[in-house]
PDB file of N, CA and C in Angstrom:
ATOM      1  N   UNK A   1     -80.300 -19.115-159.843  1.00  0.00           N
ATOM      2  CA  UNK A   1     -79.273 -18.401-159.103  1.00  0.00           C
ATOM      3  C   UNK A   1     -79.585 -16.908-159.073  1.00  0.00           C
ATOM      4  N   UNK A   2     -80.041 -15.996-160.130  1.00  0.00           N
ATOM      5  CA  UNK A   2     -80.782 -15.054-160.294  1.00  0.00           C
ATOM      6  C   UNK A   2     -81.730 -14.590-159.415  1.00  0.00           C
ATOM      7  N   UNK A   3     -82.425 -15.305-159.247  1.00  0.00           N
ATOM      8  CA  UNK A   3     -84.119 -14.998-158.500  1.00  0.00           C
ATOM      9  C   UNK A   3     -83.529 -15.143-157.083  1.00  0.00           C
ATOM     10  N   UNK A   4     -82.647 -16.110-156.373  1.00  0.00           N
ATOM     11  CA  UNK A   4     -82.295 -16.231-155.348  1.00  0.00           C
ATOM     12  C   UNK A   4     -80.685 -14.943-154.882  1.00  0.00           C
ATOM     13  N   UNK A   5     -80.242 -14.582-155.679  1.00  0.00           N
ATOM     14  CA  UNK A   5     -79.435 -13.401-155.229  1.00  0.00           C
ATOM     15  C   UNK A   5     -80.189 -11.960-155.737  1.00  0.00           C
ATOM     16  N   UNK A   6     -81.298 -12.259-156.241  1.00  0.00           N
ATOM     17  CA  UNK A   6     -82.344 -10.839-156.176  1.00  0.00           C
ATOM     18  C   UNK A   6     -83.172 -10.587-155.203  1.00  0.00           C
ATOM     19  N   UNK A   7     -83.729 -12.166-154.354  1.00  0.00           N
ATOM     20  CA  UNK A   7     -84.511 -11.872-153.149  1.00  0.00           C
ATOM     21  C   UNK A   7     -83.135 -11.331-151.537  1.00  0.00           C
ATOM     22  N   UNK A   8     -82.138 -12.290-151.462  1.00  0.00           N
ATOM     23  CA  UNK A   8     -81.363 -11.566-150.921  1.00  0.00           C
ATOM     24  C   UNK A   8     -80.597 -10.282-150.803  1.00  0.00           C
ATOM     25  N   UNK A   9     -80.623  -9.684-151.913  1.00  0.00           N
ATOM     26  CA  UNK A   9     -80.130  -8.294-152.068  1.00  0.00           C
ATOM     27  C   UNK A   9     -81.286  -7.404-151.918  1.00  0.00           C
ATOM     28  N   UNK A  10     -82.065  -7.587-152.136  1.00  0.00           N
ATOM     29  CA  UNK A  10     -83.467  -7.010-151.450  1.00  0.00           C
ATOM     30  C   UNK A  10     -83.222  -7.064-150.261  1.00  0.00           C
ATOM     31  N   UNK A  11     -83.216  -7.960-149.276  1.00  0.00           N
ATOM     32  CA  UNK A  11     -83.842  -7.886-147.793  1.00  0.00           C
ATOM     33  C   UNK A  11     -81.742  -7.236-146.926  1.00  0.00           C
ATOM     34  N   UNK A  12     -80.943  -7.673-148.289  1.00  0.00           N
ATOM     35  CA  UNK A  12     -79.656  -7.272-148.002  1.00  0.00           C
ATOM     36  C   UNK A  12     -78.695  -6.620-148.930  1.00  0.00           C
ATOM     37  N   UNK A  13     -78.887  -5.692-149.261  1.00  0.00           N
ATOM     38  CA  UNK A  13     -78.207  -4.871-150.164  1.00  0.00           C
ATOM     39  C   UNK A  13     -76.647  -4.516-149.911  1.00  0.00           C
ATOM     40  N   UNK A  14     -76.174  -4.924-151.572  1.00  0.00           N
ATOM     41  CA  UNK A  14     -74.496  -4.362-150.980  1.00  0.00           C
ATOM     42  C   UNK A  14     -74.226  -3.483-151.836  1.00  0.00           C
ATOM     43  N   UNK A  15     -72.856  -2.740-151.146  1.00  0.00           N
ATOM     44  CA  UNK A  15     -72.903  -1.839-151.472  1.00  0.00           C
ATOM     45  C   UNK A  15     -71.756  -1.421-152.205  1.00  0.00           C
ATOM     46  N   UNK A  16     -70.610  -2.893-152.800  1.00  0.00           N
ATOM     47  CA  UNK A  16     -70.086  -2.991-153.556  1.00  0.00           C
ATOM     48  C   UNK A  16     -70.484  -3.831-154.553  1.00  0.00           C
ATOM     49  N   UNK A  17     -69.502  -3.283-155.680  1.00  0.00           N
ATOM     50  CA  UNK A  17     -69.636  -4.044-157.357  1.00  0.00           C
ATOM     51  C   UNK A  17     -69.468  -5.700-157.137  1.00  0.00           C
ATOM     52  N   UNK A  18     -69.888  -6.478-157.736  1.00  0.00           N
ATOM     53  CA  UNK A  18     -69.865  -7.721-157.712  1.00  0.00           C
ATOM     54  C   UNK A  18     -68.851  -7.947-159.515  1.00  0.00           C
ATOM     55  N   UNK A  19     -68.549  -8.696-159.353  1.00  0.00           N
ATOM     56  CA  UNK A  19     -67.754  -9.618-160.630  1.00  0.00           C
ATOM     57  C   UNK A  19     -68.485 -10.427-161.383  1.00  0.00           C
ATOM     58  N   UNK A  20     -68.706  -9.933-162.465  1.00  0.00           N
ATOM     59  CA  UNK A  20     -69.753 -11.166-163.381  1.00  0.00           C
ATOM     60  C   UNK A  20     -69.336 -12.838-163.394  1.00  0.00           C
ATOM     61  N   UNK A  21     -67.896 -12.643-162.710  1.00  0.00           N
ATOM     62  CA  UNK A  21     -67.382 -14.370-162.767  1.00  0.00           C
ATOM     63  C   UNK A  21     -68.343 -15.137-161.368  1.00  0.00           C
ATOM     64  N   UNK A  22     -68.840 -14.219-160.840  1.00  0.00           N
ATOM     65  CA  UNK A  22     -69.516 -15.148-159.717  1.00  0.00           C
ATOM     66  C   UNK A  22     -71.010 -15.512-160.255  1.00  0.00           C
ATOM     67  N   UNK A  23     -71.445 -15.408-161.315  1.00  0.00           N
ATOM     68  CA  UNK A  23     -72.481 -16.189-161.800  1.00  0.00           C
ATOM     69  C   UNK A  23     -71.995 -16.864-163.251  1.00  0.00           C
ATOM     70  N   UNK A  24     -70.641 -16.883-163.622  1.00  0.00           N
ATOM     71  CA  UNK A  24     -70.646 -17.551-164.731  1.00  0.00           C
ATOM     72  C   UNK A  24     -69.123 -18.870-164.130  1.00  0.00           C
ATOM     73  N   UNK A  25     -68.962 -19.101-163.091  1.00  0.00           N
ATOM     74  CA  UNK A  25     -67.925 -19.972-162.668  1.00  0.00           C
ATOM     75  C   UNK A  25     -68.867 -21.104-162.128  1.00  0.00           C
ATOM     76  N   UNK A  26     -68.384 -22.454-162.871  1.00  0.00           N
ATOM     77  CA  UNK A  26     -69.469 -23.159-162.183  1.00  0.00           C
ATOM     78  C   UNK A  26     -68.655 -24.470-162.003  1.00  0.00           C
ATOM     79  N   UNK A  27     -67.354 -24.265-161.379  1.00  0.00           N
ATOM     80  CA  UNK A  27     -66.809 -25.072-160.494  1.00  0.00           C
ATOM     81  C   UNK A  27     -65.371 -24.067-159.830  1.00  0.00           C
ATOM     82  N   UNK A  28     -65.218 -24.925-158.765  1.00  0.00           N
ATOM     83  CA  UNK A  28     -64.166 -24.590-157.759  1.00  0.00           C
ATOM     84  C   UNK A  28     -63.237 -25.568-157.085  1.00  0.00           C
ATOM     85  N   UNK A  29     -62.401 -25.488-156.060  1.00  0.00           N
ATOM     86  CA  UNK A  29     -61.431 -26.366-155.494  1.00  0.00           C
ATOM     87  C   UNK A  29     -61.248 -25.776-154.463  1.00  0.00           C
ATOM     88  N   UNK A  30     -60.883 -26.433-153.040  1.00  0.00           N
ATOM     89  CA  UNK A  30     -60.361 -25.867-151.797  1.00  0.00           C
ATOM     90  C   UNK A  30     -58.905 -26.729-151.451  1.00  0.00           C
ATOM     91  N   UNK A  31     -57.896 -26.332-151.569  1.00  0.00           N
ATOM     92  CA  UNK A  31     -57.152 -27.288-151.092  1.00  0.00           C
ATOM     93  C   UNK A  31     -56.597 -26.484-149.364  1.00  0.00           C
ATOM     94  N   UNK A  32     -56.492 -27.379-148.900  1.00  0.00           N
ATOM     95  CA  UNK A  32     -55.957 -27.484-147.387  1.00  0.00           C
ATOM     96  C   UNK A  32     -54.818 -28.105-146.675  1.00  0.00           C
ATOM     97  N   UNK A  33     -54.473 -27.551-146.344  1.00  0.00           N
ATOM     98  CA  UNK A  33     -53.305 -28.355-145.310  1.00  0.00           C
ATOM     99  C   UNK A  33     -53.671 -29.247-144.080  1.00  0.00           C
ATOM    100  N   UNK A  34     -53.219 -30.066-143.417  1.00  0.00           N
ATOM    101  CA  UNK A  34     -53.988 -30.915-142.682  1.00  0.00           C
ATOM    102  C   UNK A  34     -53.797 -29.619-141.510  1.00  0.00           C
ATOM    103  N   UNK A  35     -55.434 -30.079-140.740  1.00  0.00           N
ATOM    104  CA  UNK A  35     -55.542 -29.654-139.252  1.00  0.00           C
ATOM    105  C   UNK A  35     -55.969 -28.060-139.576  1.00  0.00           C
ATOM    106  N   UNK A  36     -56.580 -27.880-140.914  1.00  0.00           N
ATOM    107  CA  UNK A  36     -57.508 -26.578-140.966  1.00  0.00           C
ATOM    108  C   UNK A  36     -59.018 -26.768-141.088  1.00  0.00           C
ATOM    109  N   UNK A  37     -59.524 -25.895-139.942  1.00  0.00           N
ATOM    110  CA  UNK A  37     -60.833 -25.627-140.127  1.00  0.00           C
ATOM    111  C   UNK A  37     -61.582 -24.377-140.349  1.00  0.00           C
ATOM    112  N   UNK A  38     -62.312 -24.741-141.395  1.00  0.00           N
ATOM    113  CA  UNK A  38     -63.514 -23.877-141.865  1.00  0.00           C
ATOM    114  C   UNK A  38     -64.554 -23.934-141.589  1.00  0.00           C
ATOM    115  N   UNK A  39     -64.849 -22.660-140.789  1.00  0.00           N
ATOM    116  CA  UNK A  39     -66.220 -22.390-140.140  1.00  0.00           C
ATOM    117  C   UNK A  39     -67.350 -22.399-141.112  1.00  0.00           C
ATOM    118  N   UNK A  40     -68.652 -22.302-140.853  1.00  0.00           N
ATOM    119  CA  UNK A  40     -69.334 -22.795-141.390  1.00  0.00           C
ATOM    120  C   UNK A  40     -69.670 -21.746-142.869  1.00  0.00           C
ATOM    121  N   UNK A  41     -70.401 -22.035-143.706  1.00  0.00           N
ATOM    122  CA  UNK A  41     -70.743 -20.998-144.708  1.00  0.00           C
ATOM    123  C   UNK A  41     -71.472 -22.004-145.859  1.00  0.00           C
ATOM    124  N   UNK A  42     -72.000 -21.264-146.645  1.00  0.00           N
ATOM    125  CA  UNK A  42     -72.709 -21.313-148.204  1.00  0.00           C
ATOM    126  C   UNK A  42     -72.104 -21.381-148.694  1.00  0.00           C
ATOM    127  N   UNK A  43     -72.311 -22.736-149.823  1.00  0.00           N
ATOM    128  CA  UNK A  43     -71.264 -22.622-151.229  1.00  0.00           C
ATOM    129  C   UNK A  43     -72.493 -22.065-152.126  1.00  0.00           C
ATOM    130  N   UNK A  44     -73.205 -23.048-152.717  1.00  0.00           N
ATOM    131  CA  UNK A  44     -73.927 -22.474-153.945  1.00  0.00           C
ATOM    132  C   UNK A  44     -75.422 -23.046-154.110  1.00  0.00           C
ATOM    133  N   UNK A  45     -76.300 -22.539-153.076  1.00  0.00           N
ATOM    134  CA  UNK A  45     -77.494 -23.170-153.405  1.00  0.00           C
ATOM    135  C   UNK A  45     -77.949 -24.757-153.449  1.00  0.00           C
ATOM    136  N   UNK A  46     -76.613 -25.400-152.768  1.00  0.00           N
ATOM    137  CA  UNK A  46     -77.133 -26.654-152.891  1.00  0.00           C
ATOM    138  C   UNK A  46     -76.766 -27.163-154.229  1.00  0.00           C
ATOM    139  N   UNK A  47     -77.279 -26.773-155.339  1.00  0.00           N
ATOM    140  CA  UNK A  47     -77.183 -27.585-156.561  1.00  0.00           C
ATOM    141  C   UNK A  47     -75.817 -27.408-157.412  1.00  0.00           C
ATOM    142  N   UNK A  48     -75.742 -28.567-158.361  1.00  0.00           N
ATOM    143  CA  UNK A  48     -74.527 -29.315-159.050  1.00  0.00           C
ATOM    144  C   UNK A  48     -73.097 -29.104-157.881  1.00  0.00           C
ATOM    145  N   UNK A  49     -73.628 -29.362-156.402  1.00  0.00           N
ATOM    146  CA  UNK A  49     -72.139 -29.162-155.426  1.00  0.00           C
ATOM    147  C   UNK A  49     -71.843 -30.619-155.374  1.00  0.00           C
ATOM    148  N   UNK A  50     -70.967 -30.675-155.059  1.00  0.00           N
ATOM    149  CA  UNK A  50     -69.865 -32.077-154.933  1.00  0.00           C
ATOM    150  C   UNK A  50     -68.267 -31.825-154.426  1.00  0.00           C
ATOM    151  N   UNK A  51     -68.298 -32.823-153.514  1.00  0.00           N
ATOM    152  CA  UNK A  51     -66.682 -32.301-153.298  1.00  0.00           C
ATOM    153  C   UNK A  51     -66.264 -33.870-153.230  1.00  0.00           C
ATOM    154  N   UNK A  52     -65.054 -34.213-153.571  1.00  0.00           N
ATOM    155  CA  UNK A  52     -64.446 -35.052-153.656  1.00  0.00           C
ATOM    156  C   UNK A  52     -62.970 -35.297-153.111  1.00  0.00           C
ATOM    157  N   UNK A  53     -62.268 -36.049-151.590  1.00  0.00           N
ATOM    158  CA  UNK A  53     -61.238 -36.297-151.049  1.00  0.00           C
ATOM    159  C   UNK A  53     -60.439 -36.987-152.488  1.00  0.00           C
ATOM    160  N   UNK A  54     -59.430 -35.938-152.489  1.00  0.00           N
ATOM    161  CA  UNK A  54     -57.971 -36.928-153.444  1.00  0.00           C
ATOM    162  C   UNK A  54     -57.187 -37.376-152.435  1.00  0.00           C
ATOM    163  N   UNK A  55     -56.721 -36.819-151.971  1.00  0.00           N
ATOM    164  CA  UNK A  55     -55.751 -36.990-150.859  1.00  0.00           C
ATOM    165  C   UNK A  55     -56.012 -36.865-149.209  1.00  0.00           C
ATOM    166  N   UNK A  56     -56.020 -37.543-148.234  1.00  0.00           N
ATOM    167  CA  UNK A  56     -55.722 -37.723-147.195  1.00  0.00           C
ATOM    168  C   UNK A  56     -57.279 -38.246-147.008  1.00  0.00           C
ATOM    169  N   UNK A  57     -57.894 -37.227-145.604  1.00  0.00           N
ATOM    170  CA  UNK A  57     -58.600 -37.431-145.058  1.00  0.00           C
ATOM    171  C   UNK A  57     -59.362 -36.010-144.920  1.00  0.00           C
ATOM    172  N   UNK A  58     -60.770 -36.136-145.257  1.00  0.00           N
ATOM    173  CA  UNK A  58     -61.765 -34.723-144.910  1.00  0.00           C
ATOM    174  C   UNK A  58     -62.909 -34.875-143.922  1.00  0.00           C
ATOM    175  N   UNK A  59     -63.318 -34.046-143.283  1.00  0.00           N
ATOM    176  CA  UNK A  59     -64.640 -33.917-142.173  1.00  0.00           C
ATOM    177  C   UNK A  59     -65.353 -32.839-142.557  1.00  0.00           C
ATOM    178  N   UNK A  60     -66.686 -33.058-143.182  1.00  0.00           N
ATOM    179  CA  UNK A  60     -68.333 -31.956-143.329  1.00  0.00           C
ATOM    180  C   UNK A  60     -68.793 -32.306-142.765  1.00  0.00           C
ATOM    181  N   UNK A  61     -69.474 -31.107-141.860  1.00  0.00           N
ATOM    182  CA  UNK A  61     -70.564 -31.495-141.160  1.00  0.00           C
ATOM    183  C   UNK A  61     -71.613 -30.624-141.813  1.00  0.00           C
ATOM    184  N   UNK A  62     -72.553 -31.328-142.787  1.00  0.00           N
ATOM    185  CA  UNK A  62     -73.507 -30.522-143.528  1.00  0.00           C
ATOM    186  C   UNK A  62     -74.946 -30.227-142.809  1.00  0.00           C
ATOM    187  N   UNK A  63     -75.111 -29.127-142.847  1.00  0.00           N
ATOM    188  CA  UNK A  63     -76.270 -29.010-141.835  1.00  0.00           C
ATOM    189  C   UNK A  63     -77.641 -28.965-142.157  1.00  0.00           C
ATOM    190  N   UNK A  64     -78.966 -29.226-142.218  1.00  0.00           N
ATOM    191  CA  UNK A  64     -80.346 -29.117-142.871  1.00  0.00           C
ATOM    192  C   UNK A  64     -81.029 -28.510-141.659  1.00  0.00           C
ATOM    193  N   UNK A  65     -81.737 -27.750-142.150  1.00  0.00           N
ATOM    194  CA  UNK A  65     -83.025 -27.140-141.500  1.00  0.00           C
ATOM    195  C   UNK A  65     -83.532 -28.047-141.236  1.00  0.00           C
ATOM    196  N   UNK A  66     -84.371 -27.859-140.071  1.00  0.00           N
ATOM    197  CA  UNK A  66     -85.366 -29.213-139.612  1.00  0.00           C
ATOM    198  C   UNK A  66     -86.844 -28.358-139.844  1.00  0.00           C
ATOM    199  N   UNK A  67     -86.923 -27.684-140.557  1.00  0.00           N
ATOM    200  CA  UNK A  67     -88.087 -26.763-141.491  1.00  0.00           C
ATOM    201  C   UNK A  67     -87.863 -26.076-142.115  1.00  0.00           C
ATOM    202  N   UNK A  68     -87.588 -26.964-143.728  1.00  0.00           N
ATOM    203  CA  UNK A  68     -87.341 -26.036-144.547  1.00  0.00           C
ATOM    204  C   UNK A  68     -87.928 -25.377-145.543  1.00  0.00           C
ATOM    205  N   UNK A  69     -89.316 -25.009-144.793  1.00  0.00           N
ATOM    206  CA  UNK A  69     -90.380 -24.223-145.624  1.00  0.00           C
ATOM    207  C   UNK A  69     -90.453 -22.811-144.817  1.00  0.00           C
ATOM    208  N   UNK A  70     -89.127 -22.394-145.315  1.00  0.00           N
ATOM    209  CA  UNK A  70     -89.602 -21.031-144.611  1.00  0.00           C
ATOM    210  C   UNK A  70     -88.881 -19.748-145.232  1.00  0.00           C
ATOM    211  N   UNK A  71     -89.460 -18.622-145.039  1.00  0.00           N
ATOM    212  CA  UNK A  71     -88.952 -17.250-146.139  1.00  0.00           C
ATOM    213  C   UNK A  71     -87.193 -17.489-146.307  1.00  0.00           C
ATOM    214  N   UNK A  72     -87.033 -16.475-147.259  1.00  0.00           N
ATOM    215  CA  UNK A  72     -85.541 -16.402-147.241  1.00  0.00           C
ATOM    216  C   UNK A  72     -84.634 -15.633-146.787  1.00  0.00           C
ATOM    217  N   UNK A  73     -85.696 -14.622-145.838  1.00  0.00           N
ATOM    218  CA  UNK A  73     -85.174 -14.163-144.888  1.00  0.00           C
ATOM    219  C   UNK A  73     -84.943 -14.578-143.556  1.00  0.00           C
ATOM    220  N   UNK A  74     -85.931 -15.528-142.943  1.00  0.00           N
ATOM    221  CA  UNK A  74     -85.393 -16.845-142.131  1.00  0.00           C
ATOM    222  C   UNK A  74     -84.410 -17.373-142.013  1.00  0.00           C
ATOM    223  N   UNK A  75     -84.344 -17.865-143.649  1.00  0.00           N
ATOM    224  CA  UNK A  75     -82.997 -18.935-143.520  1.00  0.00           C
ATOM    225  C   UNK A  75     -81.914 -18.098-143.600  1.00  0.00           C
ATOM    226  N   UNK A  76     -81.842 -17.118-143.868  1.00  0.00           N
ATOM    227  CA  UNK A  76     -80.571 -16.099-143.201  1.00  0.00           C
ATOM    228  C   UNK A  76     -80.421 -15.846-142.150  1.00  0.00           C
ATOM    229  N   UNK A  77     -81.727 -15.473-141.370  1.00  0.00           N
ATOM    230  CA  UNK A  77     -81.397 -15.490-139.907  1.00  0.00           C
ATOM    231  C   UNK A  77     -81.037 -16.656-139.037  1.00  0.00           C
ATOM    232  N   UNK A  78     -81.096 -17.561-139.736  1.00  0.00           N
ATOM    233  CA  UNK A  78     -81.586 -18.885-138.674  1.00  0.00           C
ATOM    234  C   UNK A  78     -79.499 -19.367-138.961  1.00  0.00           C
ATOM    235  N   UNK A  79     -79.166 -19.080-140.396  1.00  0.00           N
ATOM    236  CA  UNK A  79     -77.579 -19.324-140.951  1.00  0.00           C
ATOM    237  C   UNK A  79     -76.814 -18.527-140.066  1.00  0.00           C
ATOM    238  N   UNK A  80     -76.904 -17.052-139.799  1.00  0.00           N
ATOM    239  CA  UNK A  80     -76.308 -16.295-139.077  1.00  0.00           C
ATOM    240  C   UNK A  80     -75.793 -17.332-137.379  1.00  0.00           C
ATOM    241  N   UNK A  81     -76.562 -18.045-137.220  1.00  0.00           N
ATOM    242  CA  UNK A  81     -76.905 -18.594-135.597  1.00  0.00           C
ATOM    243  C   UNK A  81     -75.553 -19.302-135.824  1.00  0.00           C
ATOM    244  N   UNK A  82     -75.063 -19.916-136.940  1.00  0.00           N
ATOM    245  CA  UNK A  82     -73.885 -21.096-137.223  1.00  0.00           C
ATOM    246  C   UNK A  82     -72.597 -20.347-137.053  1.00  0.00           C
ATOM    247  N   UNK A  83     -72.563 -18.715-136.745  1.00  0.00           N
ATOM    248  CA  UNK A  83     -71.124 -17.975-136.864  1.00  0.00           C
ATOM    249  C   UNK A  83     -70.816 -18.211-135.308  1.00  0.00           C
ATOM    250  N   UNK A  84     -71.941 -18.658-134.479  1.00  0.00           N
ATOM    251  CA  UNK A  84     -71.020 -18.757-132.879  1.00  0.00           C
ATOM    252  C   UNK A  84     -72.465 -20.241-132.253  1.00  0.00           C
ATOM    253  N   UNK A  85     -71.593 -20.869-132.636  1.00  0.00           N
ATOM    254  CA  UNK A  85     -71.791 -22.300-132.007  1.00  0.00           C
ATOM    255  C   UNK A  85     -72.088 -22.426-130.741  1.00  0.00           C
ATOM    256  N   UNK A  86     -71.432 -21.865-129.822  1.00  0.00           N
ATOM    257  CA  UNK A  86     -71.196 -22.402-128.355  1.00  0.00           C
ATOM    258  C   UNK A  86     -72.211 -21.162-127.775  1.00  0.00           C
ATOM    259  N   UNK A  87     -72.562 -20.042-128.767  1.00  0.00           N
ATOM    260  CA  UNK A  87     -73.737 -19.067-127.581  1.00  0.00           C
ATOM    261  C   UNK A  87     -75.003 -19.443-128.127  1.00  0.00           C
ATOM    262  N   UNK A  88     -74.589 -19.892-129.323  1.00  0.00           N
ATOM    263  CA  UNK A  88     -76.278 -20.440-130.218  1.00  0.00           C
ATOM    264  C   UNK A  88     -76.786 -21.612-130.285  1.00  0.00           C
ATOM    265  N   UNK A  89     -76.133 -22.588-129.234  1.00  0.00           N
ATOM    266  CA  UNK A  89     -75.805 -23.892-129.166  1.00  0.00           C
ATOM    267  C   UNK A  89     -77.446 -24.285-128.977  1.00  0.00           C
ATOM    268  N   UNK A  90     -78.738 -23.463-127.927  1.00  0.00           N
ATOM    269  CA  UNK A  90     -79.398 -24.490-128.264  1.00  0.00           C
ATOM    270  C   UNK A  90     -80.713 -23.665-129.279  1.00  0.00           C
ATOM    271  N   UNK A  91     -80.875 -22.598-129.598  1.00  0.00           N
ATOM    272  CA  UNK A  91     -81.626 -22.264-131.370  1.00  0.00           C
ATOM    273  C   UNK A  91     -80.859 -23.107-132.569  1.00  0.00           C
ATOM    274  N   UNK A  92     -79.811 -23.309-132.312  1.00  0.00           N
ATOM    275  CA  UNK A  92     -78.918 -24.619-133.433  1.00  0.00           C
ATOM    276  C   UNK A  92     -79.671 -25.536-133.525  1.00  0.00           C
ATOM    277  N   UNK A  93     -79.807 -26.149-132.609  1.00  0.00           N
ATOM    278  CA  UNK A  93     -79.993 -27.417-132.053  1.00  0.00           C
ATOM    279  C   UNK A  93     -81.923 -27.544-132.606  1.00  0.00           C
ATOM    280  N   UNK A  94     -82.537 -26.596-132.191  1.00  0.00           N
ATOM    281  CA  UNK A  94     -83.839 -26.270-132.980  1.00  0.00           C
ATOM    282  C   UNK A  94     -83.991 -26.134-133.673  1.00  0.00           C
ATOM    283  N   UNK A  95     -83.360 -25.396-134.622  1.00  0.00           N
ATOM    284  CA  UNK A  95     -83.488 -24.964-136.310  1.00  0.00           C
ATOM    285  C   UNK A  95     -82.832 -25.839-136.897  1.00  0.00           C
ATOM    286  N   UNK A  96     -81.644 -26.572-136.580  1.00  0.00           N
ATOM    287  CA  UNK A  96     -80.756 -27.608-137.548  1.00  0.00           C
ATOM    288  C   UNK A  96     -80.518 -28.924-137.045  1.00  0.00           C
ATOM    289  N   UNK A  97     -80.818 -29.872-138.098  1.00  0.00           N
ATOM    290  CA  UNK A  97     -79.920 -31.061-137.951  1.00  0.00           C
ATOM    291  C   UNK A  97     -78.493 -31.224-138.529  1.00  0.00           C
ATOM    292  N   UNK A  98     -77.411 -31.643-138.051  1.00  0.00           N
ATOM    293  CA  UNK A  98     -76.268 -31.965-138.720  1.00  0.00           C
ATOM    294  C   UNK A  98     -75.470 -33.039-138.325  1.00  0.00           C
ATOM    295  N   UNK A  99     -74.904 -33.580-139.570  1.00  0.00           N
ATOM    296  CA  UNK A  99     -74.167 -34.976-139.055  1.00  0.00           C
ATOM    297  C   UNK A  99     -72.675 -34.561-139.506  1.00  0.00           C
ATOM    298  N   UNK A 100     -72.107 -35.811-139.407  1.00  0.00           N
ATOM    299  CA  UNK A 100     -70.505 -35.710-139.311  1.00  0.00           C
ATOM    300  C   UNK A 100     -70.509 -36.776-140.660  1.00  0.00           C
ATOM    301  N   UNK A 101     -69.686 -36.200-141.888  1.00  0.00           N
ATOM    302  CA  UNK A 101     -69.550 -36.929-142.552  1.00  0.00           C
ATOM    303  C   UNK A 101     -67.595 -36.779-142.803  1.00  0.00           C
ATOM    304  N   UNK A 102     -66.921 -38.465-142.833  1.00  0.00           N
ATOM    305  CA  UNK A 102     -65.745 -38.441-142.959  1.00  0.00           C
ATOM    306  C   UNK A 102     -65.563 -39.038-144.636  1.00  0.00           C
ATOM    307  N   UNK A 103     -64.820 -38.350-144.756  1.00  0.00           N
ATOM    308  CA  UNK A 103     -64.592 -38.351-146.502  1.00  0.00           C
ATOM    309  C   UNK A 103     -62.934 -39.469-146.284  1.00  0.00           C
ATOM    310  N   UNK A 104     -62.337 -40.842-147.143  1.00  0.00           N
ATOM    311  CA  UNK A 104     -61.378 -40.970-147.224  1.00  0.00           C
ATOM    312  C   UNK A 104     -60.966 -40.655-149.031  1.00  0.00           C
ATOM    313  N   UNK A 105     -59.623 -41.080-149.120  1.00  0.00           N
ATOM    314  CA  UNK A 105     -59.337 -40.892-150.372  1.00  0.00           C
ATOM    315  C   UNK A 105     -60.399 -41.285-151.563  1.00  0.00           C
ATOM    316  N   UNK A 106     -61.009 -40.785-152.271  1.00  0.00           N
ATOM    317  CA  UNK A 106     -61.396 -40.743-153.883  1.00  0.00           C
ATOM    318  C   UNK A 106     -62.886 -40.864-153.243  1.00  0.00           C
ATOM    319  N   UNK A 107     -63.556 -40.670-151.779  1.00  0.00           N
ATOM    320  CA  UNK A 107     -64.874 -40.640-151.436  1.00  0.00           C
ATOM    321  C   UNK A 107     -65.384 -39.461-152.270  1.00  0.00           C
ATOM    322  N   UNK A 108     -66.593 -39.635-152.731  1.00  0.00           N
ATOM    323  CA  UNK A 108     -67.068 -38.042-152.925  1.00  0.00           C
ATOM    324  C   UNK A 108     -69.073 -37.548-152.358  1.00  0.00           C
ATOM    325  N   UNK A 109     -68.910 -36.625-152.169  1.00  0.00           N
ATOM    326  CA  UNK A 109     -70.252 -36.135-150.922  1.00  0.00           C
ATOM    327  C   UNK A 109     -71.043 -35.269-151.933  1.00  0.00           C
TER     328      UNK A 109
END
């Protein structure tokens, strides 16, 4: 987690304080009300993620590079493309695969 928020702050530097709880929290929860959507984003590197439906019904659409051997400044640029869907619709469509996954009660992804 280290080596990967040291190469990004390199190529993207901020320019506020960060909270030491964001490298020592190593779980979370989203709860929702029905009929909210969340645009796309990064949770955590991929690893130990899991989400699990208690209640109702959930929709991820998790997305993969369709080449994912490439700098990590790439895959920032290529992530940026996911904040407007409908003008980036076909570099999306080149750089990513994504499916529709429906979560019911006690499923977990």
């Amino acid at each position: 987690m280290v080596h990967g928020w040291n190469q990004t702050t390199t190529d993207y530097p901020i320019q506020d304080k960060v909270h030491p709880d964001n490298f020592l929290l190593n779980g979370w929860s989203l709860l929702h009300q029905p009929a909210v959507v969340t645009n796309f984003h990064h949770d955590s590197d991929g690893g130990v993620t899991f989400v699990q439906s208690v209640l109702g019904k959930k929709q991820w659409i998790p997305a993969f590079l369709r080449n994912p051997n490439i700098s990590r400044t790439k895959f920032i640029e290529l992530s940026l493309l996911l904040t407007n869907l409908l003008a980036n619709r076909t570099e999306i469509e080149e750089n990513w695969y994504m499916e529709v996954v429906t979560l019911e009660e006690g499923d977990l992804l």
